[in-house]
PDB file of N, CA and C in Angstrom:
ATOM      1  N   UNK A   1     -21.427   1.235 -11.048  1.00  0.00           N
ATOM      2  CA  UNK A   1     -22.655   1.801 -10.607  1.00  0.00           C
ATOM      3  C   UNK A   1     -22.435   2.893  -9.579  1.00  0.00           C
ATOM      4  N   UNK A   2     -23.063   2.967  -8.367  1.00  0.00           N
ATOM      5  CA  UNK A   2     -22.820   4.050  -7.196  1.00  0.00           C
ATOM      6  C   UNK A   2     -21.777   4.209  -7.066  1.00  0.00           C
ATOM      7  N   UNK A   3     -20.854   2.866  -6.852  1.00  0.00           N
ATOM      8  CA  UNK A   3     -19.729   2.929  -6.280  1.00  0.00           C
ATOM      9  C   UNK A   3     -18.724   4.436  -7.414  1.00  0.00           C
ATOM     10  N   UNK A   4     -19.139   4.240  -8.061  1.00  0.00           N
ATOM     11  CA  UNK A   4     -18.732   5.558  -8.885  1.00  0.00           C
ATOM     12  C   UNK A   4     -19.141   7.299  -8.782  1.00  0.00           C
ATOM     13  N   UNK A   5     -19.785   6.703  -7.974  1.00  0.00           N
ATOM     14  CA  UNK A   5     -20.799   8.235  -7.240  1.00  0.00           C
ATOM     15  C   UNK A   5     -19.459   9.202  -6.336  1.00  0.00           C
ATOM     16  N   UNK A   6     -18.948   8.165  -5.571  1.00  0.00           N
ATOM     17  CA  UNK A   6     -17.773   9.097  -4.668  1.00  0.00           C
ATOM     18  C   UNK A   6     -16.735   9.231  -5.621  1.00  0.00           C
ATOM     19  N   UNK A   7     -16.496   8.892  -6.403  1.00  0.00           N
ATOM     20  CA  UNK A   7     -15.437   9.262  -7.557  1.00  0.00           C
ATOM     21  C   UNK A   7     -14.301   7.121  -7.443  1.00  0.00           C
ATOM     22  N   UNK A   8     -13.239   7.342  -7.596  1.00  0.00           N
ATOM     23  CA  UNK A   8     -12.509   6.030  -8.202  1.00  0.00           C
ATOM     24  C   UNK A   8     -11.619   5.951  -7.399  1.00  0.00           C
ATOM     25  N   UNK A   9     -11.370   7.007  -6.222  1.00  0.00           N
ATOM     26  CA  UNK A   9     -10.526   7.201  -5.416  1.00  0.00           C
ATOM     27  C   UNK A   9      -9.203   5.779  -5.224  1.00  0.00           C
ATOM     28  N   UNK A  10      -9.951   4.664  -4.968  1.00  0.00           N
ATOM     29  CA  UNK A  10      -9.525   3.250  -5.010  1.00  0.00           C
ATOM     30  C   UNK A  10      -8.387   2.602  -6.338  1.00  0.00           C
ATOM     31  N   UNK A  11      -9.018   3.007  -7.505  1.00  0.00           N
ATOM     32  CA  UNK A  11      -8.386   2.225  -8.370  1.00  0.00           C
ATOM     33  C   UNK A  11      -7.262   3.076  -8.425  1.00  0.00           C
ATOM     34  N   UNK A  12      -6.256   3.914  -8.499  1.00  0.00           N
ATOM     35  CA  UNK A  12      -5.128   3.645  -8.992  1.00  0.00           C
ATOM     36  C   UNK A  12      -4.324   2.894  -7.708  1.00  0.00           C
ATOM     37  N   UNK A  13      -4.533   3.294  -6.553  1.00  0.00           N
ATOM     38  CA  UNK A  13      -3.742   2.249  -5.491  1.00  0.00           C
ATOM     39  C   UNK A  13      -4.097   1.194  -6.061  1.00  0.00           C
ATOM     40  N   UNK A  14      -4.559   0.391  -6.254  1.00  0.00           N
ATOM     41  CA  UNK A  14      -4.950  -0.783  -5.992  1.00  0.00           C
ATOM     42  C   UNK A  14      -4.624  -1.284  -7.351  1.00  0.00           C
ATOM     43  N   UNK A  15      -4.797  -0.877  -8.522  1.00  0.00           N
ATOM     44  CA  UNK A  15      -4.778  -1.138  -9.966  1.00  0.00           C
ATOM     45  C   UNK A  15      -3.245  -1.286 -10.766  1.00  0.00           C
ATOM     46  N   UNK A  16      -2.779  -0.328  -9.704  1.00  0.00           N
ATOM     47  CA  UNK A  16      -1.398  -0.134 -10.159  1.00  0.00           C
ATOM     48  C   UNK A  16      -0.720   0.001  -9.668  1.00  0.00           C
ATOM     49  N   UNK A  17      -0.291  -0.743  -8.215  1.00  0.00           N
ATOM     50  CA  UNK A  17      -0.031  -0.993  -7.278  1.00  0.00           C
ATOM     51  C   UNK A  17       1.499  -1.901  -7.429  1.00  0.00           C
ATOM     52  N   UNK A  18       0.838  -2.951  -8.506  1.00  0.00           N
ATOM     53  CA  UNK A  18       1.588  -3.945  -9.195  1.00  0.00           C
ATOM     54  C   UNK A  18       2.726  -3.598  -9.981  1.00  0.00           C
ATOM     55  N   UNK A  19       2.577  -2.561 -10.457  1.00  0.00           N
ATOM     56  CA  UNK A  19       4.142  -1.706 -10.828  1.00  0.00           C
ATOM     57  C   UNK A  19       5.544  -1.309  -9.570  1.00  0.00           C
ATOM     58  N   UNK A  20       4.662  -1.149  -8.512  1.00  0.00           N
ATOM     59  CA  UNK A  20       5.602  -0.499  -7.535  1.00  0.00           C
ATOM     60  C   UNK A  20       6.001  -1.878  -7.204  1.00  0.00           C
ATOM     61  N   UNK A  21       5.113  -2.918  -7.103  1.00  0.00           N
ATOM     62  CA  UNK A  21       5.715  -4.187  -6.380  1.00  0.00           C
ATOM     63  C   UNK A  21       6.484  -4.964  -7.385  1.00  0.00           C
ATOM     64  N   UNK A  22       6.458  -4.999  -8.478  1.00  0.00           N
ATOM     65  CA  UNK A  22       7.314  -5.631  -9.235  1.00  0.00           C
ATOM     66  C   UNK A  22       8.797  -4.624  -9.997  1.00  0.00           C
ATOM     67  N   UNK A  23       9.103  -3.408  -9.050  1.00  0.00           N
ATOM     68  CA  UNK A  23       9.875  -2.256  -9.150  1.00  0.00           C
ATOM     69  C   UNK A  23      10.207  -1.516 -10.716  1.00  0.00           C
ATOM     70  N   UNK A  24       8.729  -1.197 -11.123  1.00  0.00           N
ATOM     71  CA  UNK A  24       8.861  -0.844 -12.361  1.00  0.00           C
ATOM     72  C   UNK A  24       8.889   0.615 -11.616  1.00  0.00           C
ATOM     73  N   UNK A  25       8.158   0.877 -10.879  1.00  0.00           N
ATOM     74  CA  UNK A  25       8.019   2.503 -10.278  1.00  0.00           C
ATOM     75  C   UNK A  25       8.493   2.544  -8.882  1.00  0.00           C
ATOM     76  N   UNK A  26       8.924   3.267  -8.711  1.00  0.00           N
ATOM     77  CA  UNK A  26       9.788   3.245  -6.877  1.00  0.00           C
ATOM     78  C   UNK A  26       8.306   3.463  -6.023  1.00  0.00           C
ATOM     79  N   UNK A  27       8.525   3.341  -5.135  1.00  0.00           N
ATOM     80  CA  UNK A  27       7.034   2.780  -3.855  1.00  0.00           C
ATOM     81  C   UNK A  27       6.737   4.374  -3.657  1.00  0.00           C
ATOM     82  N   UNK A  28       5.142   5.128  -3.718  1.00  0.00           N
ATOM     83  CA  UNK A  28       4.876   5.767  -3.354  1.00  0.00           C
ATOM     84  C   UNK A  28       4.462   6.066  -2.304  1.00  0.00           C
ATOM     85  N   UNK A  29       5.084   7.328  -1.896  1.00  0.00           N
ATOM     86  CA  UNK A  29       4.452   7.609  -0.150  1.00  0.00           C
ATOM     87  C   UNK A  29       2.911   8.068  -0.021  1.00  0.00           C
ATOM     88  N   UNK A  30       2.393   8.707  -1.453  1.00  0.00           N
ATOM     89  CA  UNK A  30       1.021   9.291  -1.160  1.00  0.00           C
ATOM     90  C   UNK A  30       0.285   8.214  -0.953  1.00  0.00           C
ATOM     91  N   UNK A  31       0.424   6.934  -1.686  1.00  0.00           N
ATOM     92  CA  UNK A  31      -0.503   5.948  -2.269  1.00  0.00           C
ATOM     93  C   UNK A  31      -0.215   5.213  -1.029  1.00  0.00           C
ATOM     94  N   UNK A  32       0.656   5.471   0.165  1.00  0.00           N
ATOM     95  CA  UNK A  32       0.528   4.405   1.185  1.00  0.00           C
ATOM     96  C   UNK A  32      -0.688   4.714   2.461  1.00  0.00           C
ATOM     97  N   UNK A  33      -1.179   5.889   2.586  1.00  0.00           N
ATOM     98  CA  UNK A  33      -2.018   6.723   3.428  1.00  0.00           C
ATOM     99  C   UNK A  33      -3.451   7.258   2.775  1.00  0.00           C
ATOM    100  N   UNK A  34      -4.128   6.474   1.807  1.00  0.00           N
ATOM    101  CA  UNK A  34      -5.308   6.736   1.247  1.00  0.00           C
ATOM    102  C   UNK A  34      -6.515   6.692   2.717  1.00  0.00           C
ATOM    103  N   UNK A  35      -7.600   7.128   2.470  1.00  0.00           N
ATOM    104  CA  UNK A  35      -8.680   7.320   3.224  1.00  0.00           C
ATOM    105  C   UNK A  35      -9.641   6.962   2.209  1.00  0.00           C
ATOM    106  N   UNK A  36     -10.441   5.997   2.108  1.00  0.00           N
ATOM    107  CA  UNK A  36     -11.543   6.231   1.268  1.00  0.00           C
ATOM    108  C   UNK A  36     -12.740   5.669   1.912  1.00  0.00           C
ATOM    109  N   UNK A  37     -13.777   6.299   2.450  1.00  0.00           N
ATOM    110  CA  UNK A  37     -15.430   6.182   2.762  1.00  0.00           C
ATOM    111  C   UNK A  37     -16.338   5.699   1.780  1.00  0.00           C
ATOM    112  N   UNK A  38     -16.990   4.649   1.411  1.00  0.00           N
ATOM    113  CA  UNK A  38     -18.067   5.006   0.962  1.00  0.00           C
ATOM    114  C   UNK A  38     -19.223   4.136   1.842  1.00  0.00           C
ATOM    115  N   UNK A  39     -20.151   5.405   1.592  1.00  0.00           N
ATOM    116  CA  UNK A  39     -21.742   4.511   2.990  1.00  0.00           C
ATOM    117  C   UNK A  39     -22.963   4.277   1.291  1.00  0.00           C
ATOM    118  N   UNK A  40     -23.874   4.259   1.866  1.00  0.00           N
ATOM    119  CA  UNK A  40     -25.192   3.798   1.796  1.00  0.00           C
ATOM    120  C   UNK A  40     -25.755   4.840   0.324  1.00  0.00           C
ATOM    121  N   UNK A  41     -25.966   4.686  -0.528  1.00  0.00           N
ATOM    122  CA  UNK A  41     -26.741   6.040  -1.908  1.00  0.00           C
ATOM    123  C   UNK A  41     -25.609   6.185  -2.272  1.00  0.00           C
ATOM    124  N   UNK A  42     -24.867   5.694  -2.494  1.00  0.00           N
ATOM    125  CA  UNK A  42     -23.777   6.110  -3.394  1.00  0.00           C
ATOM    126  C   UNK A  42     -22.753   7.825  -3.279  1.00  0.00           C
ATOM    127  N   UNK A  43     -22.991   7.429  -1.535  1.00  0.00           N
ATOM    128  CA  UNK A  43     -22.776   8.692  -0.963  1.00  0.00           C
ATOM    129  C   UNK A  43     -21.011   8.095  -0.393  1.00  0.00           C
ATOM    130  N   UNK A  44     -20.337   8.878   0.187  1.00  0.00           N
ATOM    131  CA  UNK A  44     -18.906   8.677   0.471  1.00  0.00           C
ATOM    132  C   UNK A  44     -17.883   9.936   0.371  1.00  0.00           C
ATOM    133  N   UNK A  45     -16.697   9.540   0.461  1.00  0.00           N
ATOM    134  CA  UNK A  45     -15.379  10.337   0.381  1.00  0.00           C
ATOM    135  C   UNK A  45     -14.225   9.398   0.036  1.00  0.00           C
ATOM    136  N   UNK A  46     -13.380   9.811  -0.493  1.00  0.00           N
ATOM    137  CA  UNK A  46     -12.567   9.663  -0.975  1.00  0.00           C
ATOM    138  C   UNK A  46     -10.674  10.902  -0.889  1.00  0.00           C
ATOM    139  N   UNK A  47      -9.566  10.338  -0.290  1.00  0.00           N
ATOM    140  CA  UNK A  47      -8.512  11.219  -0.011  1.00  0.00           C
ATOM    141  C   UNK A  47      -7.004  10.824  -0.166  1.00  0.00           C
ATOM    142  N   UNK A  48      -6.701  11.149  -1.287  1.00  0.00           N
ATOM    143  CA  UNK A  48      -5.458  10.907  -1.833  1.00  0.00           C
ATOM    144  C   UNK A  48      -4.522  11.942  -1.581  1.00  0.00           C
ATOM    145  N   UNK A  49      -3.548  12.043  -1.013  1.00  0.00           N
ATOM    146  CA  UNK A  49      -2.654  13.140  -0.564  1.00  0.00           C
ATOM    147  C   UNK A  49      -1.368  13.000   0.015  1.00  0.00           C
ATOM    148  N   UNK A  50      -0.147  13.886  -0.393  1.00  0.00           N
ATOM    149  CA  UNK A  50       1.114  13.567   0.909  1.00  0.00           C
ATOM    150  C   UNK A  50       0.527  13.338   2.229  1.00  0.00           C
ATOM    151  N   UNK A  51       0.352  12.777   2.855  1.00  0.00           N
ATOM    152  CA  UNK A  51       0.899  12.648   4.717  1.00  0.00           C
ATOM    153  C   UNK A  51       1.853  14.350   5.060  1.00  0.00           C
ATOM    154  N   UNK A  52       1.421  14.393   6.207  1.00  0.00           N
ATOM    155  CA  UNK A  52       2.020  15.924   6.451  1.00  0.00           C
ATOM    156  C   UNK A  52       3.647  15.708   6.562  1.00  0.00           C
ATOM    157  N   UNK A  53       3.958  16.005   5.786  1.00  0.00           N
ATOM    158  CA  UNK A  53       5.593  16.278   6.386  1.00  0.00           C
ATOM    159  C   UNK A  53       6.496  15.575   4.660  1.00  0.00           C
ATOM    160  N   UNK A  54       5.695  14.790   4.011  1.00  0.00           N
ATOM    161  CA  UNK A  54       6.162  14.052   2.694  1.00  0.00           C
ATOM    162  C   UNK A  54       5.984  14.517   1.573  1.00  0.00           C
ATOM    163  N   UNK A  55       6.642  14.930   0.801  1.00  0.00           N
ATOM    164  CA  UNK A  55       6.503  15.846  -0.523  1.00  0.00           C
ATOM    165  C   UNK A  55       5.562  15.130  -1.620  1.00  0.00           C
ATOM    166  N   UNK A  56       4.593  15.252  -2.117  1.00  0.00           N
ATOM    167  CA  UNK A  56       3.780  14.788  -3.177  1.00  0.00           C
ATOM    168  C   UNK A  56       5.290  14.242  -4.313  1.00  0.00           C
ATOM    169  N   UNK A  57       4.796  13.082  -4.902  1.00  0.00           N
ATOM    170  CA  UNK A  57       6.049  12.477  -5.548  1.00  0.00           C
ATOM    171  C   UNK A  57       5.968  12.881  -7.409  1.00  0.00           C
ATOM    172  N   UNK A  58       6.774  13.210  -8.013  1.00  0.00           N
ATOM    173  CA  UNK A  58       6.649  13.484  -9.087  1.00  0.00           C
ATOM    174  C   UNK A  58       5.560  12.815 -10.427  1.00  0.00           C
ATOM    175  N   UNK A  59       5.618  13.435 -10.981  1.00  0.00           N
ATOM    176  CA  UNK A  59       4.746  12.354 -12.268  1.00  0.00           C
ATOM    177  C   UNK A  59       5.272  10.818 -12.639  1.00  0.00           C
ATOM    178  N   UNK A  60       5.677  10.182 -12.262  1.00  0.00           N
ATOM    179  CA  UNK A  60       6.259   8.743 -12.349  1.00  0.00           C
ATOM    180  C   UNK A  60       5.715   8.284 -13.424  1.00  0.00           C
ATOM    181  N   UNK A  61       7.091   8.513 -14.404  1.00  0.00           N
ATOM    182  CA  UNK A  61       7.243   7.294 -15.455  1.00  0.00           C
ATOM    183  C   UNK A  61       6.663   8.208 -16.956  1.00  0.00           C
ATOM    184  N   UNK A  62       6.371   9.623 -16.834  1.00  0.00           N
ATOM    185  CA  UNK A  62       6.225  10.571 -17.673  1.00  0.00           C
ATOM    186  C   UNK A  62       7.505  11.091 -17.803  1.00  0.00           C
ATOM    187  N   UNK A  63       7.963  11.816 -19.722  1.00  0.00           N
ATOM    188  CA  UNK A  63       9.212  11.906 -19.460  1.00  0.00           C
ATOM    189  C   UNK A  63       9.094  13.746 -19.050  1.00  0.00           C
ATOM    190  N   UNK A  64      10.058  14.041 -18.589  1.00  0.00           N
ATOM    191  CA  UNK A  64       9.944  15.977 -17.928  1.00  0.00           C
ATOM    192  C   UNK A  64       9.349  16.642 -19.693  1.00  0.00           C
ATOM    193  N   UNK A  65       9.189  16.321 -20.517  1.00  0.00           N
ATOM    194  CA  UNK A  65       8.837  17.461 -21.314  1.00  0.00           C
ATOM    195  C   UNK A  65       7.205  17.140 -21.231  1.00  0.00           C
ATOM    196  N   UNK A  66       6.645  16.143 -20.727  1.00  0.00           N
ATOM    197  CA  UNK A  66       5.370  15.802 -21.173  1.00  0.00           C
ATOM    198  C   UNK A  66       4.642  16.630 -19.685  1.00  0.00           C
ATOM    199  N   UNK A  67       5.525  16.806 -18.623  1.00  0.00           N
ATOM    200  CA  UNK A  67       4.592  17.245 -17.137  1.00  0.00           C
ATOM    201  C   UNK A  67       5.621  18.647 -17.153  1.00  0.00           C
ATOM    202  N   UNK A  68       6.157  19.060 -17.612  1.00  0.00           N
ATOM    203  CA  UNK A  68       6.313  20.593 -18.010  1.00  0.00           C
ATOM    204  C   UNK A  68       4.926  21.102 -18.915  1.00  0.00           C
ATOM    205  N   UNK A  69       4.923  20.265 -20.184  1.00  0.00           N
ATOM    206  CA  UNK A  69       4.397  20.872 -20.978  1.00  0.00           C
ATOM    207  C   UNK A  69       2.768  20.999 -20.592  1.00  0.00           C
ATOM    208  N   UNK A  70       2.543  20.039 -20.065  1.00  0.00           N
ATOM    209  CA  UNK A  70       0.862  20.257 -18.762  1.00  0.00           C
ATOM    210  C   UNK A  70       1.231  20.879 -17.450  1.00  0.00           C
ATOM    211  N   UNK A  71       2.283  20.935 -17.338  1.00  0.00           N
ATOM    212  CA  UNK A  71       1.867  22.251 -16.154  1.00  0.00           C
ATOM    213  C   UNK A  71       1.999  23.912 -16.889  1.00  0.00           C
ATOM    214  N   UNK A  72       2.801  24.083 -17.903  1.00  0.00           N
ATOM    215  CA  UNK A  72       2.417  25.245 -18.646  1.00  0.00           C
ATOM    216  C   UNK A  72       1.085  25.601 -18.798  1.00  0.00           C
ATOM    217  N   UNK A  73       0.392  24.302 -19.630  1.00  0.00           N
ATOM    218  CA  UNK A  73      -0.748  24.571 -19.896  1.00  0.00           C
ATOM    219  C   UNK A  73      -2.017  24.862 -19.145  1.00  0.00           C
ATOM    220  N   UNK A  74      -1.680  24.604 -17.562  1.00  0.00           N
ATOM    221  CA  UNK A  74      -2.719  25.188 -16.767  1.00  0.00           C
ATOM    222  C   UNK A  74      -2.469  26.659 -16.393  1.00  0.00           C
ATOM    223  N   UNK A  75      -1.150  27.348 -16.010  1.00  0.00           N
ATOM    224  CA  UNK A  75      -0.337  28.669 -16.223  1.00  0.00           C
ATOM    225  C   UNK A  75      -1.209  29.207 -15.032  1.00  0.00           C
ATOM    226  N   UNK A  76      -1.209  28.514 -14.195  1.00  0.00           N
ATOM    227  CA  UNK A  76      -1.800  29.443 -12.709  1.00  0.00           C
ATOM    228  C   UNK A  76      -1.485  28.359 -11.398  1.00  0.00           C
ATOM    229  N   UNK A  77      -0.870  28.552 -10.370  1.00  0.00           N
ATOM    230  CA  UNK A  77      -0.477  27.962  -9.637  1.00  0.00           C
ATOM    231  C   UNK A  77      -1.042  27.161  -8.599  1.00  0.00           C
ATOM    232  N   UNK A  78      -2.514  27.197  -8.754  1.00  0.00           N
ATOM    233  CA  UNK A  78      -3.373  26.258  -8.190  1.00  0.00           C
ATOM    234  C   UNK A  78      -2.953  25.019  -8.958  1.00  0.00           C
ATOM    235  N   UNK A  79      -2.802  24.823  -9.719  1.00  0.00           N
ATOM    236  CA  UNK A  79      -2.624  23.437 -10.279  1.00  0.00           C
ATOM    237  C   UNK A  79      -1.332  22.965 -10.288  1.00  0.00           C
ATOM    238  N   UNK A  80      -0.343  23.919 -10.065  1.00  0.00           N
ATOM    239  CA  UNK A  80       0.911  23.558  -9.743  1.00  0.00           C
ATOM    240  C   UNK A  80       1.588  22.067  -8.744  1.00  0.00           C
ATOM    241  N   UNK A  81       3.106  22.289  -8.251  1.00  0.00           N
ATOM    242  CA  UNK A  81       3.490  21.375  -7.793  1.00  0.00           C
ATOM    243  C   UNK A  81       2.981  21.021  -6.210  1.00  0.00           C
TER     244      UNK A  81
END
C-alpha cells in the first residue's frame, strides 16, 4: 500500500541480506549505511549509497558481459560507474 509511496528502499537490505550472511555474496558496504524515512500519507525518503570515502561495490553475482552489456546500453555517463 503507501508504504510503497516512498519507493522499496528497504527490501533489498533486508530481503537479501541472507546471501551476504550465509557468504554467497561478500558483505556490502553500501547496504550497511541505508537511511530510510517514512512519516504519515505515504510520504517519506528513502537513501541507498557509498558512505563518503567507499567505492559503490560492483554488480554482485552478474557475470562482466551481462553489466558491460547494460552499461553500453545506457551510453552516457550519468548512469555509469
Amino acid at each position: 500500500g503507501a508504504d510503497n509511496f516512498v519507493g522499496d528502499g528497504y527490501h533489498t537490505v533486508m530481503t537479501h541480506r541472507s546471501m551476504c550472511e550465509l557468504g554467497l555474496l561478500p558483505p556490502d558496504n553500501v547496504a550497511v549505511s541505508p537511511a530510510h524515512v517514512s512519516l504519515s500519507g505515504g510520504h517519506g525518503a528513502g537513501v541507498l549509497g557509498a558512505p563518503p570515502g567507499i567505492p559503490a561495490p560492483p554488480y554482485m553475482g552478474y557475470p562482466e558481459e551481462v553489466v558491460s552489456g547494460l552499461s553500453e546500453g545506457y551510453g552516457d555517463d550519468a548512469h555509469g560507474e
